[in-house]
N, C-alpha and C. Protein backbone atom coordinates (compact mmCIF):
# COMPACT_ATOMS: atom_id res chain seq x y z
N UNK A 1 -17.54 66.81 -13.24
CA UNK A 1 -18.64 67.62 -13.75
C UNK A 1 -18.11 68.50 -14.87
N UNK A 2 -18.96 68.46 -16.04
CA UNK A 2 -18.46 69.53 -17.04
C UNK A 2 -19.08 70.79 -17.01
N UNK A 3 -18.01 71.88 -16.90
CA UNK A 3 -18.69 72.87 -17.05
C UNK A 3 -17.80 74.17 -18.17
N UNK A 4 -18.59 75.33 -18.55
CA UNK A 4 -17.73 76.18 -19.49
C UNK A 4 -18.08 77.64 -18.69
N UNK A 5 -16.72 78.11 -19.05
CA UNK A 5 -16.41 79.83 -18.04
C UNK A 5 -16.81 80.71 -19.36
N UNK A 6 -17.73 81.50 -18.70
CA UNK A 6 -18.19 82.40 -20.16
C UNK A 6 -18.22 84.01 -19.37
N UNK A 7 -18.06 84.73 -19.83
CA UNK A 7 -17.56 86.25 -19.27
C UNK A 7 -18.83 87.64 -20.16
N UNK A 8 -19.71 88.09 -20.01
CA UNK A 8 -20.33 89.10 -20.56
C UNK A 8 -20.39 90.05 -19.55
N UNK A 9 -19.50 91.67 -20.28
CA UNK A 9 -19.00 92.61 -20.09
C UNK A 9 -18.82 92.77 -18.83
N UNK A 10 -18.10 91.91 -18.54
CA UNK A 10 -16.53 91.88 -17.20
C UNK A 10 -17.60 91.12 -16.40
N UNK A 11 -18.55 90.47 -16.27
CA UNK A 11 -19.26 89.09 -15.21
C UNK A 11 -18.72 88.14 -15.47
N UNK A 12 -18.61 87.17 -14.93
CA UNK A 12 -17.91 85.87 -15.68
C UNK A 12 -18.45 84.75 -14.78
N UNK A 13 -18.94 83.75 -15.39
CA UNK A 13 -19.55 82.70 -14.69
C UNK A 13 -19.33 81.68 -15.16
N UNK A 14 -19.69 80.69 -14.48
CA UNK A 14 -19.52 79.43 -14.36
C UNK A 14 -21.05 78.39 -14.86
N UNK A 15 -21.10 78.19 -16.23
CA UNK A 15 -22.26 77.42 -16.92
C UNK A 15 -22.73 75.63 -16.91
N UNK A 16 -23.30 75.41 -16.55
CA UNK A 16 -23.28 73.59 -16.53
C UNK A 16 -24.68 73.60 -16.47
N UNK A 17 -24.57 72.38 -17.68
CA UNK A 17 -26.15 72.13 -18.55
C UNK A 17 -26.75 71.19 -17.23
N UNK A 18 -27.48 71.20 -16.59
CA UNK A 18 -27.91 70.67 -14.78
C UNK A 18 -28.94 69.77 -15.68
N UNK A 19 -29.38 69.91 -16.51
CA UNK A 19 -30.64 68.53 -16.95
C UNK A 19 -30.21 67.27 -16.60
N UNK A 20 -31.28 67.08 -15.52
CA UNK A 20 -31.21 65.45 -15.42
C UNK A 20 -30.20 65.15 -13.97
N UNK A 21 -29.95 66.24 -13.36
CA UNK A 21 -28.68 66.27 -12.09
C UNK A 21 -29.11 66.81 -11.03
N UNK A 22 -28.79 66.46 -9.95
CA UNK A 22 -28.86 67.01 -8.96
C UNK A 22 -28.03 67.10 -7.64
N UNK A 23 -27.79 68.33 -7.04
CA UNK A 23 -26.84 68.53 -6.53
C UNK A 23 -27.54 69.52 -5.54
N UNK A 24 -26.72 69.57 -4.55
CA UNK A 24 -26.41 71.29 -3.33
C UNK A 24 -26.17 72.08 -4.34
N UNK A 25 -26.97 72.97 -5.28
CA UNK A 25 -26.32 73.88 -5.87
C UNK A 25 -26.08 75.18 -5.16
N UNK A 26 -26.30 75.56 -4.21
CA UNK A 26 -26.20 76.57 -3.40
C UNK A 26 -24.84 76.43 -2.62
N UNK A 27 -24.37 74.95 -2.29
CA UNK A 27 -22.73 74.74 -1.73
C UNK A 27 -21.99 74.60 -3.12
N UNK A 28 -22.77 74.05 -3.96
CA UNK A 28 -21.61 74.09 -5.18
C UNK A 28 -21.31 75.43 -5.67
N UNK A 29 -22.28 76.31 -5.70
CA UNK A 29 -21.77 77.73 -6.22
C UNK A 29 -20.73 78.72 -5.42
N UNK A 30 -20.78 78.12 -4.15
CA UNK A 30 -19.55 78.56 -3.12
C UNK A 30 -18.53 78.25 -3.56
N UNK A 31 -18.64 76.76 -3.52
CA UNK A 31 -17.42 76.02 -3.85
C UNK A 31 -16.50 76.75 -5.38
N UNK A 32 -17.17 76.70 -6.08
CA UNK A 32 -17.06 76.91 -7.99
C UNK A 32 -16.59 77.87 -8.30
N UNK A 33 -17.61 79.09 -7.60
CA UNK A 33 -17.28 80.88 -7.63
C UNK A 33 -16.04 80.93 -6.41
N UNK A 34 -15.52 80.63 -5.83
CA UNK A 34 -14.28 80.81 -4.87
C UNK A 34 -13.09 81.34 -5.93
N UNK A 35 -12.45 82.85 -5.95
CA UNK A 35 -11.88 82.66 -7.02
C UNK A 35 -10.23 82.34 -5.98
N UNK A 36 -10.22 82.10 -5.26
CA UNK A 36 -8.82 81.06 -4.28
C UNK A 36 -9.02 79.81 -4.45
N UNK A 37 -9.90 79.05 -4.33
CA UNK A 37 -10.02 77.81 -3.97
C UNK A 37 -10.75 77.30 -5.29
N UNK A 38 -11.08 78.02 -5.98
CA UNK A 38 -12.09 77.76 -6.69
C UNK A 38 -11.98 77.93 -8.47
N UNK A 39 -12.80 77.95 -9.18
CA UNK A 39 -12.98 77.97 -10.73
C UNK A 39 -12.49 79.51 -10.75
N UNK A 40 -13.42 80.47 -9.43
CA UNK A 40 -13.76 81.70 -9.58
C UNK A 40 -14.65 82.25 -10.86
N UNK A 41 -16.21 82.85 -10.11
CA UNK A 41 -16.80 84.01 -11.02
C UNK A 41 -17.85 84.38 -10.24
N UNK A 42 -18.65 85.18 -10.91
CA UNK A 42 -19.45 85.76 -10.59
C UNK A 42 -21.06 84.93 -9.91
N UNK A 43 -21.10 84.18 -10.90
CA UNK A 43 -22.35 83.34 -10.70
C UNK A 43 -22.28 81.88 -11.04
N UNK A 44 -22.79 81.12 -10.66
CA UNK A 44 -23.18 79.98 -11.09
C UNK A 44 -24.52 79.77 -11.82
N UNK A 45 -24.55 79.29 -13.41
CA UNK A 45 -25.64 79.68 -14.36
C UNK A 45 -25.89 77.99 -14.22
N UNK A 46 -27.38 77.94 -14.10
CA UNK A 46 -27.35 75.74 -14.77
C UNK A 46 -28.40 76.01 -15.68
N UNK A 47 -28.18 75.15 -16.41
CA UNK A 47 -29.40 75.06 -17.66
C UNK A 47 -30.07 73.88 -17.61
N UNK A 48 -31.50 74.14 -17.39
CA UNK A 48 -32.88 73.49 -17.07
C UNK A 48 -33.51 73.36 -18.23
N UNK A 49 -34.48 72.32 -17.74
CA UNK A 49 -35.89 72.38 -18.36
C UNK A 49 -36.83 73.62 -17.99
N UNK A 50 -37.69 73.72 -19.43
CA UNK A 50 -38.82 74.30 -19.33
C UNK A 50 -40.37 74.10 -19.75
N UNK A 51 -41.12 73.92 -18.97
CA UNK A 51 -42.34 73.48 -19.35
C UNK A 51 -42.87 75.48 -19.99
N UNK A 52 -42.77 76.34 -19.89
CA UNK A 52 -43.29 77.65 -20.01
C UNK A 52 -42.30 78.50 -21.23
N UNK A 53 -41.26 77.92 -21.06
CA UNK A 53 -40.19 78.93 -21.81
C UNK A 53 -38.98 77.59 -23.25
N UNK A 54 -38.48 77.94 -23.80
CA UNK A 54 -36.98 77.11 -24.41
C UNK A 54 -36.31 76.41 -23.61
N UNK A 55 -36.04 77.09 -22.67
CA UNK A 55 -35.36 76.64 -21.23
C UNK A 55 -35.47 77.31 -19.99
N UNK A 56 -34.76 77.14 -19.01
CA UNK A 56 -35.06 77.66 -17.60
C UNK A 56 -33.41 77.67 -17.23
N UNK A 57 -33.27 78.78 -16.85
CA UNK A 57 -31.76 79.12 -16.24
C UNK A 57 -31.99 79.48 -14.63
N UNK A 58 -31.36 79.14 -13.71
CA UNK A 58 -31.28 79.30 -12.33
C UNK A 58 -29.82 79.72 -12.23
N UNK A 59 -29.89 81.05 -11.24
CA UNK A 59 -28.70 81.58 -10.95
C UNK A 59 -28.12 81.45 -9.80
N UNK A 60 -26.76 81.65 -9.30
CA UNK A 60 -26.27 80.99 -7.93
C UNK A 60 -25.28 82.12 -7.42
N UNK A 61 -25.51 83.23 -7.00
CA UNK A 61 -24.26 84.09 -6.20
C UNK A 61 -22.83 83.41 -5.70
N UNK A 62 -21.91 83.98 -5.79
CA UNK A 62 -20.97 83.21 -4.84
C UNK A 62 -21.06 82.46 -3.63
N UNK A 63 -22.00 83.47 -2.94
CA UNK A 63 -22.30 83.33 -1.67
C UNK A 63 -23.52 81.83 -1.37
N UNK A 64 -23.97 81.57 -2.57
CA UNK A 64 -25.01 80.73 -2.69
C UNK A 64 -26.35 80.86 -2.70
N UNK A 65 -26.39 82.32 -2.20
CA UNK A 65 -28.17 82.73 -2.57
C UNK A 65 -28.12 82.76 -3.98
N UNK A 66 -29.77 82.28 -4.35
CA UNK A 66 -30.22 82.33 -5.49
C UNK A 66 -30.60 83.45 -5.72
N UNK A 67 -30.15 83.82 -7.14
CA UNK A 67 -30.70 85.63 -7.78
C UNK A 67 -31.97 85.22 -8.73
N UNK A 68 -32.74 86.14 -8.80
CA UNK A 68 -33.86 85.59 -9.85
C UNK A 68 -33.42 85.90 -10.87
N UNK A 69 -32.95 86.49 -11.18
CA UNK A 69 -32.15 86.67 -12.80
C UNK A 69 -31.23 87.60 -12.99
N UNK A 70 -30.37 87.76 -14.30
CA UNK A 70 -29.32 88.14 -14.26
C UNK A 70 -28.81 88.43 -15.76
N UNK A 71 -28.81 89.85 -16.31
CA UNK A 71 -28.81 90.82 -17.21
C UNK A 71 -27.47 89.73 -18.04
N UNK A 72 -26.35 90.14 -17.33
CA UNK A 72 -25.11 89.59 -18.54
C UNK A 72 -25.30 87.49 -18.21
N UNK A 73 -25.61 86.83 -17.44
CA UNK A 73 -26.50 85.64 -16.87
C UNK A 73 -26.83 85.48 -18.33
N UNK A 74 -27.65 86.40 -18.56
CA UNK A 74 -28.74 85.94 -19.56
C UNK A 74 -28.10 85.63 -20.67
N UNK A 75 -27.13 86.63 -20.96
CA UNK A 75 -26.62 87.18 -22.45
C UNK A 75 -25.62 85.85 -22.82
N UNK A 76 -24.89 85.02 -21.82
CA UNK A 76 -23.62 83.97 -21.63
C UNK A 76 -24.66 82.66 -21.92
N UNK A 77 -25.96 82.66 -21.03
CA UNK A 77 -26.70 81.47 -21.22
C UNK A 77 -27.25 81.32 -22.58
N UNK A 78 -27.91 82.34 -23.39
CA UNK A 78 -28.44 82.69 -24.75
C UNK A 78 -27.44 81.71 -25.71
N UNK A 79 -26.13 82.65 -25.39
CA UNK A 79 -24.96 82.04 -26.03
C UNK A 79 -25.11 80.59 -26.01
N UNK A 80 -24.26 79.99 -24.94
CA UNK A 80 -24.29 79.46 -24.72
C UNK A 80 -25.47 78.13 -25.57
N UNK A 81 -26.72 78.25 -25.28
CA UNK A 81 -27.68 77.69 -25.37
C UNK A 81 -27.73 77.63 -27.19
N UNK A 82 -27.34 78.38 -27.79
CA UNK A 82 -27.22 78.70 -29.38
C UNK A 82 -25.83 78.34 -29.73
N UNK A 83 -24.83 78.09 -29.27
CA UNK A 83 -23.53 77.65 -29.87
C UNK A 83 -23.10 76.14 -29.41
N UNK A 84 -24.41 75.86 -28.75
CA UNK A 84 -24.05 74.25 -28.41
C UNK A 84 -25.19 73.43 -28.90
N UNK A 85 -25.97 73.93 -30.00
CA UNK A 85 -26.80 73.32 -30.67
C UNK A 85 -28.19 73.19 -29.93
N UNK A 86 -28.25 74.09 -28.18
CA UNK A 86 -29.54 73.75 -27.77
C UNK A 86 -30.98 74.09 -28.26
N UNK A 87 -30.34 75.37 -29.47
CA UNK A 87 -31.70 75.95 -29.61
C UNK A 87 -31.42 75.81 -31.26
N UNK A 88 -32.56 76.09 -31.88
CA UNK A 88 -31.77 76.22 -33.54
C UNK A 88 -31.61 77.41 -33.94
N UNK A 89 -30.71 77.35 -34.70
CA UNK A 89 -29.46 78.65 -35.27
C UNK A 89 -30.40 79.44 -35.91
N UNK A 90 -31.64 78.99 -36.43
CA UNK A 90 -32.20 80.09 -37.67
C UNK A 90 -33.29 81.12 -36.48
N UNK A 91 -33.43 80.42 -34.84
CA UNK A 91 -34.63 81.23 -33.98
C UNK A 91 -33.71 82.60 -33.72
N UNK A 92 -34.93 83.51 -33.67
CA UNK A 92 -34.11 84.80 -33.66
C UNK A 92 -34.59 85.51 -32.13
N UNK A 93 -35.29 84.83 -31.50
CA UNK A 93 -35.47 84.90 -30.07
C UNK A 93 -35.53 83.55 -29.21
N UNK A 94 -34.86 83.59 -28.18
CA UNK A 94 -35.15 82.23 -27.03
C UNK A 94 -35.75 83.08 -25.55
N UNK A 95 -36.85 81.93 -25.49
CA UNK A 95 -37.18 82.35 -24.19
C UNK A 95 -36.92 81.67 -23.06
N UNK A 96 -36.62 82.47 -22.01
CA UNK A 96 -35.19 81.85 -20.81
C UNK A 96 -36.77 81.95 -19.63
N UNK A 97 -37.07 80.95 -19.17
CA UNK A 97 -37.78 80.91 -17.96
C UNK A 97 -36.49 81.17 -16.50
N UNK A 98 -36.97 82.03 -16.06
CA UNK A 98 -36.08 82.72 -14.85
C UNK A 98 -37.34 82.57 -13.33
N UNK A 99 -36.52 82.96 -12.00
CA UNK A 99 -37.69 82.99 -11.19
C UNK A 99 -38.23 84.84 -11.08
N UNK A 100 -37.63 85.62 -12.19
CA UNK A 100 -38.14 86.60 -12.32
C UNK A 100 -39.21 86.64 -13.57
N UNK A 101 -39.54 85.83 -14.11
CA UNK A 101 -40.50 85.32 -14.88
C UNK A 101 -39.83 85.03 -16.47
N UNK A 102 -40.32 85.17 -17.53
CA UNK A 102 -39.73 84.90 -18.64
C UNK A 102 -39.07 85.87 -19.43
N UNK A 103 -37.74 86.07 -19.85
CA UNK A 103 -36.89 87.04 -20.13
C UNK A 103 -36.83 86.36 -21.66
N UNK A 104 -36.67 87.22 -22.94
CA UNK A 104 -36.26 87.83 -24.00
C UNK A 104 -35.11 87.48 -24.73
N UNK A 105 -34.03 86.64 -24.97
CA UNK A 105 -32.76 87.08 -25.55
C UNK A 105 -33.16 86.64 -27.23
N UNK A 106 -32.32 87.71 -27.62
CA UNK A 106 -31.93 87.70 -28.94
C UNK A 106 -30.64 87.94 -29.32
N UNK A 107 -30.27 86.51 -29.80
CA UNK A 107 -28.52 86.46 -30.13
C UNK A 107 -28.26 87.17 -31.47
N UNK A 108 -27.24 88.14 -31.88
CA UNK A 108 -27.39 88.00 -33.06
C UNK A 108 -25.57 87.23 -33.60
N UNK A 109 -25.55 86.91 -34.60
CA UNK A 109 -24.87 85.38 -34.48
C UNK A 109 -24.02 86.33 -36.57
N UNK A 110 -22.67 86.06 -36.57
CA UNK A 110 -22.02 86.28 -37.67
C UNK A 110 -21.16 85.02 -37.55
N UNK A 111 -20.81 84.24 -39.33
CA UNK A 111 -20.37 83.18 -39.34
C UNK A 111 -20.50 82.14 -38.40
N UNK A 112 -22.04 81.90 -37.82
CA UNK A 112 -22.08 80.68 -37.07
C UNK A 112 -21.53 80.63 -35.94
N UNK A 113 -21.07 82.36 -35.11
CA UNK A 113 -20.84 82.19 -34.04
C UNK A 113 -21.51 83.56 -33.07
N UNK A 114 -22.07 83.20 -32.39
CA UNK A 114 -22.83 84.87 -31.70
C UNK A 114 -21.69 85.72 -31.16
N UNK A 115 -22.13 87.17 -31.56
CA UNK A 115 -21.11 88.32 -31.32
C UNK A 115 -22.02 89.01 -30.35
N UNK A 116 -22.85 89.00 -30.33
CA UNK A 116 -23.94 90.12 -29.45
C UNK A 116 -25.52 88.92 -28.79
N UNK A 117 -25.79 89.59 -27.43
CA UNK A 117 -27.05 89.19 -27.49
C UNK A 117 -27.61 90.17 -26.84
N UNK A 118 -29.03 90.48 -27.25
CA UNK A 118 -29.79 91.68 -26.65
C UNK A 118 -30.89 90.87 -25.68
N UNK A 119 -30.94 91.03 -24.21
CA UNK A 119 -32.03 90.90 -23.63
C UNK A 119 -32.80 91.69 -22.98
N UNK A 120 -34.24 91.34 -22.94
CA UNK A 120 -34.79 92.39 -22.12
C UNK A 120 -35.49 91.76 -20.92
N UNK A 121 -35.04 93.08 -19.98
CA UNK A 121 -34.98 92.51 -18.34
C UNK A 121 -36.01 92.88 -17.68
N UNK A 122 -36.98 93.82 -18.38
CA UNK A 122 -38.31 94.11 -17.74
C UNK A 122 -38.11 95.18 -17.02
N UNK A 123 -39.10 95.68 -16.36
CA UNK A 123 -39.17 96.44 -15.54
C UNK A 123 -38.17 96.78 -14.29
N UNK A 124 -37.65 97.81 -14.28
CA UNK A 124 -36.59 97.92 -13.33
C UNK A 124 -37.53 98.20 -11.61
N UNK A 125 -36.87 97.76 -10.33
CA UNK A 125 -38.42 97.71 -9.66
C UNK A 125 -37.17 98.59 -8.57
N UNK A 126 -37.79 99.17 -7.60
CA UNK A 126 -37.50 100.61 -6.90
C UNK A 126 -37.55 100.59 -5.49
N UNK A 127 -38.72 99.85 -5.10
CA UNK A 127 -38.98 99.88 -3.69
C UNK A 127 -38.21 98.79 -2.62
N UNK A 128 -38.32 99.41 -1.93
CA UNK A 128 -37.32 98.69 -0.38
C UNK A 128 -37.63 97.14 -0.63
N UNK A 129 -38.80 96.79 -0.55
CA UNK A 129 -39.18 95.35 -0.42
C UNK A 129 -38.35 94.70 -1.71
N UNK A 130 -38.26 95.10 -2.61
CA UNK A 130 -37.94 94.65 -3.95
C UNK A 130 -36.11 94.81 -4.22
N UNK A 131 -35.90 95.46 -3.51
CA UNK A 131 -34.13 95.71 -3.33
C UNK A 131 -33.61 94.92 -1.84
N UNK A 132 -33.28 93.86 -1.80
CA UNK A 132 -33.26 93.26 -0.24
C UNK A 132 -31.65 93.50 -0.35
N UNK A 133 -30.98 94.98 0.52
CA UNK A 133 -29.61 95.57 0.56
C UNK A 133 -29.76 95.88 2.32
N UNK A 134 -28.58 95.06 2.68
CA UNK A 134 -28.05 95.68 4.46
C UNK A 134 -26.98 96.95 3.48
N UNK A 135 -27.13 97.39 4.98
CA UNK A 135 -26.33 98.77 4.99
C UNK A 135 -25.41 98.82 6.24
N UNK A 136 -25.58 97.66 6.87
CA UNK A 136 -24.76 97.67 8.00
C UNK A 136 -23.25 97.84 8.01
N UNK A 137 -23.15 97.05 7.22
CA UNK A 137 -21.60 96.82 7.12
C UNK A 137 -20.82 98.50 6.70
N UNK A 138 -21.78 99.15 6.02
CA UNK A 138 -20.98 100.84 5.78
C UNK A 138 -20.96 101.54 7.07
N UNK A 139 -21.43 100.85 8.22
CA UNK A 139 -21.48 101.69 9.30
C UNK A 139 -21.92 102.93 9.74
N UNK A 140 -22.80 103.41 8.64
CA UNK A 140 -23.38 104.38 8.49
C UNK A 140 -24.42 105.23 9.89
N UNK A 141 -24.20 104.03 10.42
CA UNK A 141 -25.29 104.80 11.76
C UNK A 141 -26.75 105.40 11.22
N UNK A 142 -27.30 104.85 10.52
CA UNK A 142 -28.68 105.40 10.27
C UNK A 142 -29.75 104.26 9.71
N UNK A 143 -30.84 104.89 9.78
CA UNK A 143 -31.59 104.04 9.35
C UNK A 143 -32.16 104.65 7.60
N UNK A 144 -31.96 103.41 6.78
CA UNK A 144 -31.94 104.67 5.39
C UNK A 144 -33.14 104.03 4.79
N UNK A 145 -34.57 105.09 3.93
CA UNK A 145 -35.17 104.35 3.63
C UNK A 145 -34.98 104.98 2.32
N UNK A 146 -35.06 103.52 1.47
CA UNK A 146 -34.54 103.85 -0.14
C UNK A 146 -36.00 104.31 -1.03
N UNK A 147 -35.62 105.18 -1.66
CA UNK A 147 -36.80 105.66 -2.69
C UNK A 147 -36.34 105.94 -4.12
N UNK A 148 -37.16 105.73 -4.80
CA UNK A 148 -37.06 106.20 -6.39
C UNK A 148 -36.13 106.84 -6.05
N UNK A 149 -34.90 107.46 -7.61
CA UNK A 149 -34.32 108.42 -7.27
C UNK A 149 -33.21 109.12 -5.60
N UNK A 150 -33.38 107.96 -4.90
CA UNK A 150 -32.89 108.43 -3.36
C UNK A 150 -31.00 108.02 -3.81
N UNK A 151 -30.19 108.89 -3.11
CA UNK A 151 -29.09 108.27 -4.17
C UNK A 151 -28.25 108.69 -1.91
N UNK A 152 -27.32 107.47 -2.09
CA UNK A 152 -27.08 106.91 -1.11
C UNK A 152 -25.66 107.27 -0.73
N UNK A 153 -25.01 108.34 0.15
CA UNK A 153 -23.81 108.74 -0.39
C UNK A 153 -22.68 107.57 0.58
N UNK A 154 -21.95 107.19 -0.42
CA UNK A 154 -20.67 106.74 -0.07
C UNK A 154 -19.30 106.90 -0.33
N UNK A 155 -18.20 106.97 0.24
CA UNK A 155 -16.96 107.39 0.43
C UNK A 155 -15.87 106.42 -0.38
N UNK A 156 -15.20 107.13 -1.33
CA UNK A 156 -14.44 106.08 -1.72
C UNK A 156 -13.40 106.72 -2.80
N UNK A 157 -12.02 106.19 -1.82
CA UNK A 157 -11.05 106.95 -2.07
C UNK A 157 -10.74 108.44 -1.94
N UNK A 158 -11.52 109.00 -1.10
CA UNK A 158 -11.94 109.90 -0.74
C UNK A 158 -12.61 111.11 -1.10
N UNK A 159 -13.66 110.44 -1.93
CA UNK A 159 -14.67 111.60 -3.11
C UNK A 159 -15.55 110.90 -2.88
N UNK A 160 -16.78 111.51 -2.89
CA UNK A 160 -18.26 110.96 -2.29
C UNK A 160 -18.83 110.64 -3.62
N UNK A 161 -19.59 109.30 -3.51
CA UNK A 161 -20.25 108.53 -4.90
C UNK A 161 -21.83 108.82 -4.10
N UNK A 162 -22.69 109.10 -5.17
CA UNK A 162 -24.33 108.81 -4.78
C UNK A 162 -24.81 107.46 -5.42
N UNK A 163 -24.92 106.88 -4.45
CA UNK A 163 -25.62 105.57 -5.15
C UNK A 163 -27.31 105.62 -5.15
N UNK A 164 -27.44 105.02 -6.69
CA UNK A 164 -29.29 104.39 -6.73
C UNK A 164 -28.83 103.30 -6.56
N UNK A 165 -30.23 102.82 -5.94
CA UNK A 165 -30.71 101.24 -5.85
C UNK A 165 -31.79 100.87 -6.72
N UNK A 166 -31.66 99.89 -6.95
CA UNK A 166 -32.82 99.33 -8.46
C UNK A 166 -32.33 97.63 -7.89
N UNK A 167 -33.58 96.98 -8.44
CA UNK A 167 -32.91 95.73 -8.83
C UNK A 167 -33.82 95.05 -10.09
N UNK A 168 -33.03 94.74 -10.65
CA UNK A 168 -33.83 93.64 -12.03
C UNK A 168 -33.25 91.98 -11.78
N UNK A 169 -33.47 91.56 -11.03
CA UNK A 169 -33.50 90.52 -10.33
C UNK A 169 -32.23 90.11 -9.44
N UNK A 170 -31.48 91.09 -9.70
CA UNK A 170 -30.43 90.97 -8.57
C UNK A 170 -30.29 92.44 -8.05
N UNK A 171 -30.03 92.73 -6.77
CA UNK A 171 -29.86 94.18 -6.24
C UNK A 171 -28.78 94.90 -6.76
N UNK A 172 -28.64 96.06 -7.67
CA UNK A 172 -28.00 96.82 -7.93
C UNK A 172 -27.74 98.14 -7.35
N UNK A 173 -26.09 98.79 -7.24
CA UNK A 173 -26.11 100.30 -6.46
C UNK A 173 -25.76 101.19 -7.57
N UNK A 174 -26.06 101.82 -8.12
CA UNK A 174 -25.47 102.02 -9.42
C UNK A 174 -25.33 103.85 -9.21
N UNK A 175 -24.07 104.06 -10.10
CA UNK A 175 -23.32 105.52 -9.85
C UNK A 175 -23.62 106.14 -11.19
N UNK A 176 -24.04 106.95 -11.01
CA UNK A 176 -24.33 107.95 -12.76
C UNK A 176 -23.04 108.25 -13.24
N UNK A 177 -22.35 108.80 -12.41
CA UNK A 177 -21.29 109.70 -12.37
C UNK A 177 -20.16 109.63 -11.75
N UNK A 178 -19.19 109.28 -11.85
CA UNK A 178 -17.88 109.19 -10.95
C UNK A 178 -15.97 109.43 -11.62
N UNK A 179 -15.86 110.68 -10.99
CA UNK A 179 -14.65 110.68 -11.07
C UNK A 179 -13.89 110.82 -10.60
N UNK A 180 -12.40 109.47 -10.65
CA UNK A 180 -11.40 109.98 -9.28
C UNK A 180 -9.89 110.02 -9.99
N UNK A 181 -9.33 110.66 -10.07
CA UNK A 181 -7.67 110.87 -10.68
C UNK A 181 -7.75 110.47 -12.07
N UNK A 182 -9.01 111.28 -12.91
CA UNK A 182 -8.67 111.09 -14.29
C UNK A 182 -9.50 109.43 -14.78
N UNK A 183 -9.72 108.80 -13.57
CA UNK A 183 -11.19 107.46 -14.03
C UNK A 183 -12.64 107.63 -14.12
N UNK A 184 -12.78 107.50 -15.45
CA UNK A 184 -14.25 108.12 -15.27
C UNK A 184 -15.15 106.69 -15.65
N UNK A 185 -16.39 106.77 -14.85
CA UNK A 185 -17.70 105.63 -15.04
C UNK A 185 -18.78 106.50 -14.96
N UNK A 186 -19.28 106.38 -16.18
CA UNK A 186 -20.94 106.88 -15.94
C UNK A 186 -21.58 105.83 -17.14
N UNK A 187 -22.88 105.93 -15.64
CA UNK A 187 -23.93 105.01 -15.69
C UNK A 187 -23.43 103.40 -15.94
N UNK A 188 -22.12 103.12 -14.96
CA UNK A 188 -21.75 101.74 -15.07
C UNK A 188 -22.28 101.58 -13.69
N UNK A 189 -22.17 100.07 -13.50
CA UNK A 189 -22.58 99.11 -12.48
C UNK A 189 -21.71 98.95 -11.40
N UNK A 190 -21.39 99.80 -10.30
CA UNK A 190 -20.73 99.10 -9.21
C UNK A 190 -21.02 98.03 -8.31
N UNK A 191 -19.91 97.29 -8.10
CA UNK A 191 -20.32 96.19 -7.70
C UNK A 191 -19.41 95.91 -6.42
């Protein structure tokens, strides 16, 4: 099987044009994303047909659940989809059919090769039903119900982080603010 490892800002996945194939993609993305046994990354991206959109991208967790879509996903497939002749070089938007509906990218492209792509991911969504996150495993002993703005405290390295929850098609915990021995992240993505 051919496939290409493409990386947008520290994700890194695993791309294969799926037209016309079929497979367990849910055991193959185990298999693929294993970074011991495996290709190792983040996701497994395949590139589809689209009757609604340019194309249709389906995403694959390590774990093998399907994500409905996927922010840097998008930005590697865009690529991708524009440096292998799928789309033509002069379109200044492609539309990516996702199962979070139809997403936005715009590559922008110097000497015939893309340096940047901007997508837009829609609406960021808030509520419990729409963030599907266990909390078990922190052992937290409680029952937590997530709200706008509800920021979720966790322990690490021994300085307390507040996490939000959001998801834009994959569940995110995300830290405004964090500093521990001189490392600072704000408003990055923990993962």
């Amino acid at each position: 099987m051919k496939f290409l490892k493409m990386q947008a800002a520290g994700n890194d996945f695993v791309v294969v044009d799926a037209r016309g194939m079929r497979c367990n993609w849910a055991g193959m993305a185990s298999a693929m994303c294993d970074r011991h046994l495996g290709i190792g990354a983040d996701g497994l991206l395949l590139v589809l047909p689209s009757r609604k959109a340019d194309y249709r991208m389906r995403m694959f967790n390590p774990d093998g659940s399907e994500a409905e879509s996927c922010g840097n996903g998008l930005r590697c497939f865009a690529r991708y989809l524009r440096e292998f002749g799928l789309v033509a070089g002069g379109k200044n938007e492609i539309r990516i059919e996702t199962a979070a509906g139809i997403r936005v990218a715009k590559p922008r492209t110097s000497k015939g090769q893309v340096h940047r792509v901007k997508v837009n991911m829609g609406e960021p969504r808030f509520t419990p039903e729409e963030i599907p996150i266990s909390l078990d495993h922190i052992h937290c002993g409680a029952i937590v119900d997530i709200m706008p703005g509800f920021k979720f405290p966790l322990l690490v390295a021994g300085r307390e982080l507040g996490l939000n929850f959001v998801s834009m098609g994959n569940p995110h915990a995300v830290c405004f603010r964090w500093n521990v021995t001189g490392y600072s992240r704000r408003g990055r993505t923990l993962r």
